[in-house]
Structure formats: structure tokens, C-alpha cells
C-alpha atoms as a PDB file:
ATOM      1  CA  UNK A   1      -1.239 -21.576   7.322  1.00  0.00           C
ATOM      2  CA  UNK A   2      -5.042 -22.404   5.904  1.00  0.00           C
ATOM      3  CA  UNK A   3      -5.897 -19.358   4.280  1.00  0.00           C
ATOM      4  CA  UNK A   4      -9.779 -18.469   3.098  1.00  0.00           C
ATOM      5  CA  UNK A   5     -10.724 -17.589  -0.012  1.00  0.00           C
ATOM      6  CA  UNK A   6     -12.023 -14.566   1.104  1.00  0.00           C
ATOM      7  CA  UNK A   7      -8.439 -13.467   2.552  1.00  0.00           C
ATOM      8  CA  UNK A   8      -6.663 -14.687  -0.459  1.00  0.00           C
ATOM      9  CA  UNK A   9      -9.135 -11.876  -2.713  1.00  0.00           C
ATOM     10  CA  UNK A  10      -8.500  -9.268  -0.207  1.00  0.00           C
ATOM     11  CA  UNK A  11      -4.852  -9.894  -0.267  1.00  0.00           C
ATOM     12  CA  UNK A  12      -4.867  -9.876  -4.082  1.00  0.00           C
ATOM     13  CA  UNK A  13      -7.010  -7.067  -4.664  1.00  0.00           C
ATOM     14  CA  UNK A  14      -4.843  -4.962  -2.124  1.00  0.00           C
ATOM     15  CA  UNK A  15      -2.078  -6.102  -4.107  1.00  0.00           C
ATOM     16  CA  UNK A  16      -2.954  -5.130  -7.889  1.00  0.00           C
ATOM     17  CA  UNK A  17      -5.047  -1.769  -6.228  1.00  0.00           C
ATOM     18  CA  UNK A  18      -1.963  -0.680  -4.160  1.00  0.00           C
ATOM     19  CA  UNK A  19      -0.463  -1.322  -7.266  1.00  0.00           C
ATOM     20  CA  UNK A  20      -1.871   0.893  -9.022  1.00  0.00           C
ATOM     21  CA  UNK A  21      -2.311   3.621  -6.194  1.00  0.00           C
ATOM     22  CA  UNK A  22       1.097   3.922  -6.069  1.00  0.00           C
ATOM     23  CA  UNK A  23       2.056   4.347  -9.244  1.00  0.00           C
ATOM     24  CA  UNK A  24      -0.490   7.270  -9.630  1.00  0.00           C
ATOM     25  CA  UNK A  25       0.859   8.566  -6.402  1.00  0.00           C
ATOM     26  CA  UNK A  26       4.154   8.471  -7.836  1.00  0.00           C
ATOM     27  CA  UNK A  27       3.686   9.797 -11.181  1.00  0.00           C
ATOM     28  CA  UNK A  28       3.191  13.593  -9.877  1.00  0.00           C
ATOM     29  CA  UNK A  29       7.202  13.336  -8.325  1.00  0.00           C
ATOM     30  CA  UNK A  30       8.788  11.049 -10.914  1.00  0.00           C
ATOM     31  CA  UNK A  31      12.033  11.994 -12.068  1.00  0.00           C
ATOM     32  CA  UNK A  32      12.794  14.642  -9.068  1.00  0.00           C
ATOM     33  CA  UNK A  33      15.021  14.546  -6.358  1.00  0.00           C
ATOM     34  CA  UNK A  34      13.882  14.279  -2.629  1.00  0.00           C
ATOM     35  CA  UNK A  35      14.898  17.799  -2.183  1.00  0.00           C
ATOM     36  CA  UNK A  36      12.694  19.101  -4.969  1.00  0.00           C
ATOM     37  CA  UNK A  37       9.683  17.063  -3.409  1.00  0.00           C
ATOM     38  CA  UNK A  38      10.165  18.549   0.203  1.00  0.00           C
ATOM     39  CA  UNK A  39      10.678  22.247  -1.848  1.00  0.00           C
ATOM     40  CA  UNK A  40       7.647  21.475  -3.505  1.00  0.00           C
ATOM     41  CA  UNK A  41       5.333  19.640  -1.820  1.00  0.00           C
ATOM     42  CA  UNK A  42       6.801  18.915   1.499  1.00  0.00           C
ATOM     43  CA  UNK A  43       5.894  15.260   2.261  1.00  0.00           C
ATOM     44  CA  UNK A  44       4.385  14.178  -0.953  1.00  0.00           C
ATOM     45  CA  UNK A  45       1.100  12.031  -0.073  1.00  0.00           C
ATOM     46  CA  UNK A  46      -2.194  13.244  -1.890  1.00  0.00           C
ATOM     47  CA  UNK A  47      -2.693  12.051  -5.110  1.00  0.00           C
ATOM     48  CA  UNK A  48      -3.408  15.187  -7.166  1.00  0.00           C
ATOM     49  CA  UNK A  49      -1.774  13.903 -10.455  1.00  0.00           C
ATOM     50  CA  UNK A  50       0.547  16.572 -12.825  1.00  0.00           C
ATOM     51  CA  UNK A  51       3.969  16.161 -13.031  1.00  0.00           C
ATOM     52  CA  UNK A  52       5.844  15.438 -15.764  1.00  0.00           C
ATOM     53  CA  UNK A  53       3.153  13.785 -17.825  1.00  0.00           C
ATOM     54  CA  UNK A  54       0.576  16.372 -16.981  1.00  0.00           C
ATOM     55  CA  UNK A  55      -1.479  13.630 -15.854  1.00  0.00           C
ATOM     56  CA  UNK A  56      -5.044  14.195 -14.034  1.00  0.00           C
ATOM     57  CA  UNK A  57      -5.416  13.112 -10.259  1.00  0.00           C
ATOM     58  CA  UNK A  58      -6.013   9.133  -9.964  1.00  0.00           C
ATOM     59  CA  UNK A  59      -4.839   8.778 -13.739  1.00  0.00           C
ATOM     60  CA  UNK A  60      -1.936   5.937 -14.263  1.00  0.00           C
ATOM     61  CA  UNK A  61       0.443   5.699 -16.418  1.00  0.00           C
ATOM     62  CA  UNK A  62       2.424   2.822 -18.407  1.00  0.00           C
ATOM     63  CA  UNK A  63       3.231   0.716 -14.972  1.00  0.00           C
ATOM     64  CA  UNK A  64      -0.625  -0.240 -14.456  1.00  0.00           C
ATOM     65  CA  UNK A  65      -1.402  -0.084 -18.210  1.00  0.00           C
ATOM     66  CA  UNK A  66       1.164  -2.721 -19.216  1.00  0.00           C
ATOM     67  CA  UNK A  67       0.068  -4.885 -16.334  1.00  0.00           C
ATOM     68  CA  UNK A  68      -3.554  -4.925 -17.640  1.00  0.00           C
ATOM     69  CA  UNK A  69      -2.695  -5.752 -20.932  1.00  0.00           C
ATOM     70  CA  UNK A  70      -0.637  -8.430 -19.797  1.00  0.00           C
ATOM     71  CA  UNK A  71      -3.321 -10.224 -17.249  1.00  0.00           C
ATOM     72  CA  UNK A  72      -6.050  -9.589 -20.216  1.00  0.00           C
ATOM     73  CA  UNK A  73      -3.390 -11.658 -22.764  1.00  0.00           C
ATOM     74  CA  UNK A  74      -3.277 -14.542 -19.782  1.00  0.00           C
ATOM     75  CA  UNK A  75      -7.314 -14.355 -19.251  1.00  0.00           C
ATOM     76  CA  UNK A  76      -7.787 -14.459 -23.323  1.00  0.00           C
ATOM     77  CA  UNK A  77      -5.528 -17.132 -23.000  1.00  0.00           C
ATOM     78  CA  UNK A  78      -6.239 -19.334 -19.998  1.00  0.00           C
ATOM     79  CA  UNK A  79      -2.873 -19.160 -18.857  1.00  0.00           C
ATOM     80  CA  UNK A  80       0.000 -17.843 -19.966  1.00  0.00           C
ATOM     81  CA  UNK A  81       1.355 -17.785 -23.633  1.00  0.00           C
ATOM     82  CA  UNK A  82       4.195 -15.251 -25.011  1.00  0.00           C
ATOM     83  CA  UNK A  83       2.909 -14.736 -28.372  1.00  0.00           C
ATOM     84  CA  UNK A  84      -0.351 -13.326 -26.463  1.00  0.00           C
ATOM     85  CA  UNK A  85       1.474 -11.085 -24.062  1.00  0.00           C
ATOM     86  CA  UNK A  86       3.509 -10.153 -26.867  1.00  0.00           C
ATOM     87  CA  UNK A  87       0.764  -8.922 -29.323  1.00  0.00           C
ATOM     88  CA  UNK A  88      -0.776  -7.241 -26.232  1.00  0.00           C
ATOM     89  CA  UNK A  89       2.070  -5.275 -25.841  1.00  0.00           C
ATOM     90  CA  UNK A  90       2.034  -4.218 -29.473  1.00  0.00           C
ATOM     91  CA  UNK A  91      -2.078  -3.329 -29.151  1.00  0.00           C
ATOM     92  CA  UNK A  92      -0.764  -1.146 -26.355  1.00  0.00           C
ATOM     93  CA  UNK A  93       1.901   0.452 -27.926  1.00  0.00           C
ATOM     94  CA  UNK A  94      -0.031   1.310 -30.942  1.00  0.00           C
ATOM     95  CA  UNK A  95      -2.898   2.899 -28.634  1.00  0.00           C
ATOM     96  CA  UNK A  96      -0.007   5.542 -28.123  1.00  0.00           C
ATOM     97  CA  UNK A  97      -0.098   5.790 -24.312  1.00  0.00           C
ATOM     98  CA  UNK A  98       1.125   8.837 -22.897  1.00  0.00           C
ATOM     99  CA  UNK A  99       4.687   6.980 -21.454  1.00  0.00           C
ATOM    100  CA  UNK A 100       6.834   3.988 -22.599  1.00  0.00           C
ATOM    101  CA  UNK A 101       9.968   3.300 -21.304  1.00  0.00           C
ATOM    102  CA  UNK A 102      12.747   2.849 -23.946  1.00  0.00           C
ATOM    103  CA  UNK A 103      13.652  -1.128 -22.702  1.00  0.00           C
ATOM    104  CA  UNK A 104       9.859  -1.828 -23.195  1.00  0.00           C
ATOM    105  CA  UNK A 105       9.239   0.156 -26.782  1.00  0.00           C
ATOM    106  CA  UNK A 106      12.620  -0.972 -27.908  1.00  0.00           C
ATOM    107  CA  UNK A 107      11.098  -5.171 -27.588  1.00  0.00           C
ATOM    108  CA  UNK A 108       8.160  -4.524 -28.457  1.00  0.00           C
ATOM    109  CA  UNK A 109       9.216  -3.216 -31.611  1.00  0.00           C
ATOM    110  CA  UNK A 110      11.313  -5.693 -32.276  1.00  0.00           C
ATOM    111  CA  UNK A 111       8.930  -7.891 -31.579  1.00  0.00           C
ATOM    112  CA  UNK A 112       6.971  -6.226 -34.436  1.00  0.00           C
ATOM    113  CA  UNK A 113       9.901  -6.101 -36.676  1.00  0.00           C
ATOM    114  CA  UNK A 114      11.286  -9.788 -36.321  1.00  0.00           C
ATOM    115  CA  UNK A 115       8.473 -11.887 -34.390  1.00  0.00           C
ATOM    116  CA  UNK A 116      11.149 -13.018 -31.776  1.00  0.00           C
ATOM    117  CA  UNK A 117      10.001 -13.378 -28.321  1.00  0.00           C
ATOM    118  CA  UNK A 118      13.388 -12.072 -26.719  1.00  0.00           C
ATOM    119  CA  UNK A 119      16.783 -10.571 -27.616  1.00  0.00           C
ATOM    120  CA  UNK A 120      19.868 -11.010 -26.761  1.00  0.00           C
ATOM    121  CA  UNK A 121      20.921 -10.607 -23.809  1.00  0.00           C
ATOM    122  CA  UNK A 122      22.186  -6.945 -22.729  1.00  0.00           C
ATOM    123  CA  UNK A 123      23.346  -4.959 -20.070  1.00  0.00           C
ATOM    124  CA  UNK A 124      20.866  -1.911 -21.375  1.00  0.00           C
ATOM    125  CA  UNK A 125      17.868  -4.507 -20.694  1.00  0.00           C
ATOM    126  CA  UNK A 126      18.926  -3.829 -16.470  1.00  0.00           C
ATOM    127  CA  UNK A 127      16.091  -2.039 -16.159  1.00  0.00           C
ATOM    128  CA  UNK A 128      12.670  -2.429 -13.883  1.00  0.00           C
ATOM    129  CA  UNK A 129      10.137  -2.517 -16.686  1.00  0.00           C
ATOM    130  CA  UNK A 130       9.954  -6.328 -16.921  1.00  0.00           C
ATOM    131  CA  UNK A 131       9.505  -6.617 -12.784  1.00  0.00           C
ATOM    132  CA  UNK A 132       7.014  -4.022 -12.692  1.00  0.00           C
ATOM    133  CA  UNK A 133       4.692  -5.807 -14.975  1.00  0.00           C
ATOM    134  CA  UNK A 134       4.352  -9.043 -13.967  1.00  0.00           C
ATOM    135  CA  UNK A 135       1.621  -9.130 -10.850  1.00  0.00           C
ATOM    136  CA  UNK A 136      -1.143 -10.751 -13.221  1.00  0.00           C
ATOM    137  CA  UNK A 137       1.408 -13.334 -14.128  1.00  0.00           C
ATOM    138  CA  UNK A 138       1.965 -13.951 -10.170  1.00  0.00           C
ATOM    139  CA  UNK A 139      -1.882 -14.161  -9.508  1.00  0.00           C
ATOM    140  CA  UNK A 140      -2.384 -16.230 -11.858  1.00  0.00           C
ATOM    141  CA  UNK A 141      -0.161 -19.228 -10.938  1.00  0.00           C
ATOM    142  CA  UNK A 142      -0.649 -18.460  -7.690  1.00  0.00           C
ATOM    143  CA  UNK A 143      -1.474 -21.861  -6.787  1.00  0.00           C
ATOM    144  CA  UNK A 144       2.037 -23.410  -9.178  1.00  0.00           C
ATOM    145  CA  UNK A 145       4.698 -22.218  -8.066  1.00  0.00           C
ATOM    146  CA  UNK A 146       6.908 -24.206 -10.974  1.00  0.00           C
ATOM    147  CA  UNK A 147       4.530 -22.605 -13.259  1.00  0.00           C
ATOM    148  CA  UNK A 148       5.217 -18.690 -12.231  1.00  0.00           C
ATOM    149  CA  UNK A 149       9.333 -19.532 -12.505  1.00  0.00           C
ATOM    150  CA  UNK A 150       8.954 -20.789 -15.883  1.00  0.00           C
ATOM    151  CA  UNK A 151       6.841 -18.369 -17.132  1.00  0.00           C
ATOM    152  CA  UNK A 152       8.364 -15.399 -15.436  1.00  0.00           C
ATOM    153  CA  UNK A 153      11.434 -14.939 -17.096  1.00  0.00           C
ATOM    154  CA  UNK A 154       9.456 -15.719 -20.435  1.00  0.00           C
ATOM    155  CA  UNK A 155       7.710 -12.715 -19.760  1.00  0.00           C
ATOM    156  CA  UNK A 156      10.545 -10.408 -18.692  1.00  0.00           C
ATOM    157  CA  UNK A 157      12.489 -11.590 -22.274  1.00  0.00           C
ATOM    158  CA  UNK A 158       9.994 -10.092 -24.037  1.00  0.00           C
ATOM    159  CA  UNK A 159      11.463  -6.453 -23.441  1.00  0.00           C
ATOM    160  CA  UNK A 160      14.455  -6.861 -20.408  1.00  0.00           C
ATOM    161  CA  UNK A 161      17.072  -9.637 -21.043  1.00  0.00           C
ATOM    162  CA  UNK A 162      19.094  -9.266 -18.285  1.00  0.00           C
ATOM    163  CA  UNK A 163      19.938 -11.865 -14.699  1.00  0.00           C
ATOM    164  CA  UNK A 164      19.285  -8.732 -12.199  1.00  0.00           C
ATOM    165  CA  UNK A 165      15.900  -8.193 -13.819  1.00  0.00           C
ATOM    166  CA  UNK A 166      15.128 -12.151 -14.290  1.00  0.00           C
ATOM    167  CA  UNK A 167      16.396 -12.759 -10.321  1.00  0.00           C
ATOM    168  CA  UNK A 168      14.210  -9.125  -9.168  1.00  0.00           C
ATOM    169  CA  UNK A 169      11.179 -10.534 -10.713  1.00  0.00           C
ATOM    170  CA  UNK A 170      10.258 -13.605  -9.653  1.00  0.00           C
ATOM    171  CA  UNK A 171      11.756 -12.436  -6.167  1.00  0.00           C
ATOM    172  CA  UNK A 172       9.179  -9.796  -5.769  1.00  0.00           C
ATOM    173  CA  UNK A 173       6.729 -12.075  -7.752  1.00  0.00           C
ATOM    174  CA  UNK A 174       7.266 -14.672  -4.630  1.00  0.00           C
ATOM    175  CA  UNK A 175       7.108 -12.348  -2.363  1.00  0.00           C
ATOM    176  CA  UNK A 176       3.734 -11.201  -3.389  1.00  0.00           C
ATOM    177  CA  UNK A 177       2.620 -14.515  -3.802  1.00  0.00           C
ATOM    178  CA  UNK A 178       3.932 -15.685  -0.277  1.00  0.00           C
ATOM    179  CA  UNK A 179       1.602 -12.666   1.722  1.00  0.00           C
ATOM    180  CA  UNK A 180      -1.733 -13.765  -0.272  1.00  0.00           C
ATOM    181  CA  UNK A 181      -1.210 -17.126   0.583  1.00  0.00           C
ATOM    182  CA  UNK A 182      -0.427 -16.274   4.452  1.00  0.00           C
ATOM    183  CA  UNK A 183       3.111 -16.062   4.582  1.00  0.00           C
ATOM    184  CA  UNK A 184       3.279 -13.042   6.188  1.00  0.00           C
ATOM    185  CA  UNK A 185       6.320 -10.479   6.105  1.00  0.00           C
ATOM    186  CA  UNK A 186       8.227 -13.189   7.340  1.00  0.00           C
ATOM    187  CA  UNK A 187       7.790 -15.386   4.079  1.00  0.00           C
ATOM    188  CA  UNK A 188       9.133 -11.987   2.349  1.00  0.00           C
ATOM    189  CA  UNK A 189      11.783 -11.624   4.170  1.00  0.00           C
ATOM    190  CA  UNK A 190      13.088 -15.135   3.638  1.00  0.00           C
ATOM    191  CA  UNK A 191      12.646 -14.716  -0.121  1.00  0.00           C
ATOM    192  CA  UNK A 192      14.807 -11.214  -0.176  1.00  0.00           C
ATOM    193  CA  UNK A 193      17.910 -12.914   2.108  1.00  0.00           C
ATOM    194  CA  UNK A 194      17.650 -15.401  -0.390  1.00  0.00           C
ATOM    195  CA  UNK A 195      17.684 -12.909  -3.377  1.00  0.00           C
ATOM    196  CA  UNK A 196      20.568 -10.893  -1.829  1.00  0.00           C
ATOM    197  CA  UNK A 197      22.177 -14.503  -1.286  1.00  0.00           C
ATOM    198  CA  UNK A 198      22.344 -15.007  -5.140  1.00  0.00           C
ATOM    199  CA  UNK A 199      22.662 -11.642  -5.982  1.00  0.00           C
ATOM    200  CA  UNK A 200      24.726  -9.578  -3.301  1.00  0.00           C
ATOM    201  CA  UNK A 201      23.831  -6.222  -5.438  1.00  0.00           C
ATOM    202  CA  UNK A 202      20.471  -5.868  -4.166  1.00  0.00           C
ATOM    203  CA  UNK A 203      21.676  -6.095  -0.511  1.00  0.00           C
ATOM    204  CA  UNK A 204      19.282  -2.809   0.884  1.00  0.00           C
ATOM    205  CA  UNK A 205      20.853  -2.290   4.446  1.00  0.00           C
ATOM    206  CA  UNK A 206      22.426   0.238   4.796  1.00  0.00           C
ATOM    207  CA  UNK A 207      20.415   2.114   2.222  1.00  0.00           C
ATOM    208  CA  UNK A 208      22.125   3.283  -0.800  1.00  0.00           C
ATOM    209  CA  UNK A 209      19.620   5.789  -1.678  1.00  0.00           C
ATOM    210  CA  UNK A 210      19.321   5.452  -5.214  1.00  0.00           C
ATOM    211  CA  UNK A 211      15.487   5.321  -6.624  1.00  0.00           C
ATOM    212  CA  UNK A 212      16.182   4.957 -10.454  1.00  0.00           C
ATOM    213  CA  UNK A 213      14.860   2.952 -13.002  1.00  0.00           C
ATOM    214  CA  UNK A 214      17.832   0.587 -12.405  1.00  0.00           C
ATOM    215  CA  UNK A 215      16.223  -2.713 -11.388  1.00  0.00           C
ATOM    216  CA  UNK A 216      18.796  -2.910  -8.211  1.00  0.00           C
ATOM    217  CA  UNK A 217      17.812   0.402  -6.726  1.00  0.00           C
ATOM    218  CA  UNK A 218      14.097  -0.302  -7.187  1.00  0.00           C
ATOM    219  CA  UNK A 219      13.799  -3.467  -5.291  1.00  0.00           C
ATOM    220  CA  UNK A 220      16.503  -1.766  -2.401  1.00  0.00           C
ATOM    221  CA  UNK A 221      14.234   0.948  -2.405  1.00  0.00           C
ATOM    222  CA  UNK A 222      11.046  -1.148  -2.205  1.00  0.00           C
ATOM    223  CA  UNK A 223      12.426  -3.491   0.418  1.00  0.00           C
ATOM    224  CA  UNK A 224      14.351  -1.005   2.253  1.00  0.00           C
ATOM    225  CA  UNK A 225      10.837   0.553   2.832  1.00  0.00           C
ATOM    226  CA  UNK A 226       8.375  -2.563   2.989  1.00  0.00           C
ATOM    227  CA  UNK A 227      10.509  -4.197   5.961  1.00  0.00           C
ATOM    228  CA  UNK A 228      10.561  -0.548   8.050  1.00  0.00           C
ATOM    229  CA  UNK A 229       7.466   0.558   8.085  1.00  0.00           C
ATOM    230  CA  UNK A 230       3.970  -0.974   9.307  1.00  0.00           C
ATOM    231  CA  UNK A 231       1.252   0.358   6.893  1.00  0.00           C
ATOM    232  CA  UNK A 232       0.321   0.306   3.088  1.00  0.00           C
ATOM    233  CA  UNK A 233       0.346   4.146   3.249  1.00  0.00           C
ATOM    234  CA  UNK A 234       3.639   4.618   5.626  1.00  0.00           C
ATOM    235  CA  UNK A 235       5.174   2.181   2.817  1.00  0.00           C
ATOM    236  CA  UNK A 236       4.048   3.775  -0.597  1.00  0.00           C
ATOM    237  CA  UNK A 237       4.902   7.450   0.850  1.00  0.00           C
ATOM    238  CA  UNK A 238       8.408   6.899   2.090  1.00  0.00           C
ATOM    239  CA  UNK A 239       9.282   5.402  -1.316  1.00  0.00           C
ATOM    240  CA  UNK A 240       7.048   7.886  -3.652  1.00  0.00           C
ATOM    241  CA  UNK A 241       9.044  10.906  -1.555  1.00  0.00           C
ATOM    242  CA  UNK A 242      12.750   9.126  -2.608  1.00  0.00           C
ATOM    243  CA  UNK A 243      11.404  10.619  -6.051  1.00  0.00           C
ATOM    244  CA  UNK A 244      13.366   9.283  -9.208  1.00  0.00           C
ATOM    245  CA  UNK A 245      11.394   6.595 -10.954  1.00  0.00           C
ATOM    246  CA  UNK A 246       8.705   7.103  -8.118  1.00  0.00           C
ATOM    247  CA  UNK A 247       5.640   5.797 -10.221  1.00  0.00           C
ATOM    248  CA  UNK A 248       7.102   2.338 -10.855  1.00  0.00           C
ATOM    249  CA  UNK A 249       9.577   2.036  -7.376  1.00  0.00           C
ATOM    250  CA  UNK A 250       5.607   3.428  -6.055  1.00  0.00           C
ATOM    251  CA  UNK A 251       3.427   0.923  -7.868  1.00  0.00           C
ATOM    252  CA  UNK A 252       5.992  -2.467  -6.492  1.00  0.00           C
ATOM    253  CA  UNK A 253       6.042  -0.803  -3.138  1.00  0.00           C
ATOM    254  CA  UNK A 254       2.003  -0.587  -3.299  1.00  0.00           C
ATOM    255  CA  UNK A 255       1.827  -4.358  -4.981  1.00  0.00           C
ATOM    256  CA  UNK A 256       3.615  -5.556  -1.738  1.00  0.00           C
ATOM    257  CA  UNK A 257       1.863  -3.471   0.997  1.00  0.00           C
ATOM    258  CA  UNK A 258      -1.359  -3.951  -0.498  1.00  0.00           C
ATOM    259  CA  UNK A 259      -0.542  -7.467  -0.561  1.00  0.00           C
ATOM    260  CA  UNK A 260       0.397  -7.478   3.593  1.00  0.00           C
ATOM    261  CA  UNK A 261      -2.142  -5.646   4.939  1.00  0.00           C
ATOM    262  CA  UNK A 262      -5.321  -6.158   2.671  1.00  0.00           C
ATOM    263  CA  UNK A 263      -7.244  -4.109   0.322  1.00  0.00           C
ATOM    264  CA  UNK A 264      -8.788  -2.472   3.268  1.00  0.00           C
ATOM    265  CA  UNK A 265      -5.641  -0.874   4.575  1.00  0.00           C
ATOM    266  CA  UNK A 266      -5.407   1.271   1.238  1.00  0.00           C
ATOM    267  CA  UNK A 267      -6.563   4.728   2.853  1.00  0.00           C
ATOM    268  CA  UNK A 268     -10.019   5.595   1.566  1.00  0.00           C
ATOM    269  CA  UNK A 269      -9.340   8.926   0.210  1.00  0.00           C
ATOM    270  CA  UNK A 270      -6.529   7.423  -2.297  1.00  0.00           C
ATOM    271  CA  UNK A 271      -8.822   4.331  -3.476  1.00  0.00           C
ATOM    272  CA  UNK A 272     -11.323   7.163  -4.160  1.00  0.00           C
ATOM    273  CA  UNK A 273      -9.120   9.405  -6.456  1.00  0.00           C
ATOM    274  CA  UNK A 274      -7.979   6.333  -8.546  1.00  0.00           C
ATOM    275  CA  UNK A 275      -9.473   6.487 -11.655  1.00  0.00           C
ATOM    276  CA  UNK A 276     -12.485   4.437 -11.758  1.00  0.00           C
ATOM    277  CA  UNK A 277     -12.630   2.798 -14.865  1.00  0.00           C
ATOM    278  CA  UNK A 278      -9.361   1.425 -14.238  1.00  0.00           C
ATOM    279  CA  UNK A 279     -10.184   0.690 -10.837  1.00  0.00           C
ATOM    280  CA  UNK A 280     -12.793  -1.637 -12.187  1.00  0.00           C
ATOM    281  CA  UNK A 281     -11.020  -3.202 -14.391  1.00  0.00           C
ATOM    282  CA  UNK A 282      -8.636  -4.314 -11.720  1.00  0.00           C
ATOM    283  CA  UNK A 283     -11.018  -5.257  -9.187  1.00  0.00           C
ATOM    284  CA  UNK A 284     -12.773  -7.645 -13.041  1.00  0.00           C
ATOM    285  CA  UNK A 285      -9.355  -8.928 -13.544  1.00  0.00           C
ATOM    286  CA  UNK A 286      -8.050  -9.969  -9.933  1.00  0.00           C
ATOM    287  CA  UNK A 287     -10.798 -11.828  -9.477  1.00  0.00           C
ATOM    288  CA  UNK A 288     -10.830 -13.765 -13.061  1.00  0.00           C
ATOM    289  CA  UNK A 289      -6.906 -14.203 -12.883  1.00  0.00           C
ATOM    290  CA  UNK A 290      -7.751 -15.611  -9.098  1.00  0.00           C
ATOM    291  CA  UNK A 291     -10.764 -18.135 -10.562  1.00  0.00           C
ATOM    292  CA  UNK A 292      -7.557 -19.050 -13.312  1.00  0.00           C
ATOM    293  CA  UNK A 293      -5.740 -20.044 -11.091  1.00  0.00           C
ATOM    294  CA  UNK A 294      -8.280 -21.788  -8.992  1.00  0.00           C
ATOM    295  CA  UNK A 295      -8.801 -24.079 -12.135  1.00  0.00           C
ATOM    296  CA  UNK A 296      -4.877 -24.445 -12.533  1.00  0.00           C
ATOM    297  CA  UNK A 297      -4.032 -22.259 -15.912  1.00  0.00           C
ATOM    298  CA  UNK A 298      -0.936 -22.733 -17.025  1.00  0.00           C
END
């Protein structure tokens, strides 16, 4: 399907802005229980920031954060290189952001320490931090696809050495890719039969109801959601209100949606609570990672 380049930059902007909606739509319910949600806020769905980070309303936190310093490392770049990604990571660490998962702080400090570019493989690297990064990466090699499954799992060794996270990544990374090019939720669905193919684990029907961290219940949760409902905001609410790691299972479920149904099926009153420096600075780097891969990066 001929796609314009028009539709490929809505696609992509919904993508990295639904992004980063949900993840600040998450933030305010991460680490509670759907009971404690529907106590405290019965369906959670305005983005009014607090929680457990005390954040403000449209503020992020390290989901969107770490994804900006990685597509500014591939811009600085042209294309992607570890080393760059790597040190980006440190520059980000040292501007002591308010939240860092442990998988992430742990390799980036070794990074720091040793000037390795992975670890060893590990069953404590199993988490989501690596997938929930790696959208810039996706947009820009959106036009190679031998280029994202190299570099993909490059990027994920940085922090997360782990198959489940390696397999989750460039799953979700293909997906995304898939609906900007005009695959539709068809093209995503082929890509997740073929993920649960490989790697039975992340089978999502029947739903298991787990929303951790854990990279297997965020992509169940994300695609248990994604393939049952028919809206960006339908999709981002049911999986911000299974609570848990809500900001990250919030931001892939966003990256997706926004990715299906455009930047203009992001309801207006969430784009206009996101903060707007960083909303600018997504809407600066979609469309330089887009012109990267235009011009065929690597």
C-alpha cells in the first residue's frame, strides 16, 4: 500500500506523542492495583500528574526521557552507533532524573565503570526498559528493515540482556513500523502470532492480567488492549487503569495507537496537558529521525 509522506508524519508523530501521552497518563497510577485506581479515581483518564513521583500534570518521566536521549544520540550521529546511545544514557543519568529503573542504572553504570556495551546475559535483565526505549531507533530505519534488527538488540544490550526482551522489542518495533508504513492492524497482528510463535510466553488470550515491569506482561497487556479496542484513547485507558508499571505498559500502548489511528486521534485535551517543551522536542525529533531515514542512516 503507497503511503504519502504526509500519512507516514502523522502516523509517526501519533506514534512518539501517544508515546509520551501515555506514559504521563500512566505515571499518576503506577505501581497500584486496579482496585486502588477504581477506589481512587474510578476510571483513571485525565492526566492530572502526582502519584508516586509527585509529578506535575503533562510531566513525563524516564520512559519518554530515555527515548529522547536515545533519538538525539542517532540524530548526532546520522544513524545509529552504541557508543553514542551509550554516553547519552550516561548524560541522562548524571542529569539525575526523577526515576530510573534498576536494569537501566545498573548498565549504564557499568557502562561507566568498564566501557562495555552489554553484559552478560541474565535473567534479572527480563525487564521492559530496553523495549520501551527504542521508537527513535524504529523511525529511524524505518525505511531498512535489516537495519532496525541489527541495531535493535544492540540497543537493548546496553542495559537488558535477555531473549524475551530482544524478541519484545523488535516485535513491537515492527509493529510500529508496519502501521506508519500502511500496514494496518492487520500487519500487527501478523507480527504478534509470529512473536507468540517463537515465544509461546507472550501468548495474551486469555488475559493473564499481570501489568508489571516484566517484559511478558507488558506486551500481553499492550496487545491484549491494542487488538480490542478501536481508539488511541479506548487503548491507552484500558491499559493505564490495569495499574502496575502503567507509565511504561501506557507509553507502548500510546506508541502503537498513536501509530494506527494518527496524531489526530490523540484527544485534544491530553495533547494539551503534555508538557510543551517536551512536546516540541518530539514533534523536532520525529520529523529529523523521519528526514534520517529518508536519506537511509544507518
Amino acid at each position: 500500500m503507497k503511503v504519502t509522506r504526509n500519512e507516514v508524519h502523522e502516523r509517526a508523530l501519533g506514534a512518539y506523542l501517544g508515546f509520551a501521552v501515555g506514559d504521563a497518563l500512566g505515571a499518576t497510577v503506577e505501581f497500584m492495583m486496579p482496585a486502588e485506581i477504581q477506589h481512587a479515581y474510578g476510571m483513571h483518564r485525565d492526566i492530572i500528574g502526582g502519584g508516586w513521583l509527585k509529578l506535575k500534570p503533562g510531566q513525563i518521566t524516564d520512559d519518554t526521557q530515555m527515548s529522547l536521549a536515545l533519538g538525539q544520540a542517532i540524530l548526532a550521529s546520522g544513524g545509529w552507533n552504541a557508543v553514542a546511545a551509550a554516553d547519552a544514557f550516561v548524560g541522562w543519568l548524571k542529569s539525575k532524573p526523577l526515576d530510573v529503573g534498576n536494569t537501566c542504572r545498573r548498565g549504564i553504570q557499568r557502562y561507566m565503570v568498564e566501557g562495555t556495551l552489554a553484559g552478560e546475559p541474565s535473567e534479572s535483565d527480563g525487564g521492559n526498559g530496553a523495549c520501551m526505549r527504542n521508537l527513535p531507533l524504529a523511525l529511524a530505519t524505518l525505511n531498512d528493515d535489516a537495519a532496525f534488527t541489527r541495531a535493535t538488540p544492540e540497543q537493548c544490550h546496553l542495559t537488558h540482556c535477555h531473549p524475551l526482551s530482544d524478541a519484545a522489542t523488535l516485535a513491537l518495533g515492527n509493529m510500529v513500523r508496519s502501521l506508519i508504513r500502511g500496514g494496518g492492524i492487520k500487519g500487527c497482528r501478523v507480527e504478534a502470532n509470529r512473536l507468540i510463535e517463537d515465544f509461546p510466553e507472550f501468548r495474551f488470550e486469555p488475559y493473564p492480567k499481570r501489568a508489571s515491569g516484566y517484559i511478558v506482561d507488558t506486551v500481553q497487556t499492550v496487545l491484549h488492549a491494542f487488538f480490542r479496542t478501536d481508539s488511541f484513547e479506548s487503548c491507552v485507558t484500558e491499559v493505564v487503569n490495569c495499574g502496575e508499571d502503567a507509565d511504561t505498559n501506557g507509553a507502548l500502548a500510546g506508541m502503537l495507537a498513536g501509530a494506527a489511528y494518527g496524531v489526530s486521534g490523540i484527544p485534544g485535551y491530553w495533547l494539551r496537558k503534555l508538557d510543551r517543551e517536551i512536546k516540541t522536542r518530539i514533534e523536532e525529533q520525529t520529523e529529523a529521525l523521519l528526514e534520517l531515514a529518508r536519506r537511509g542512516g544507518k
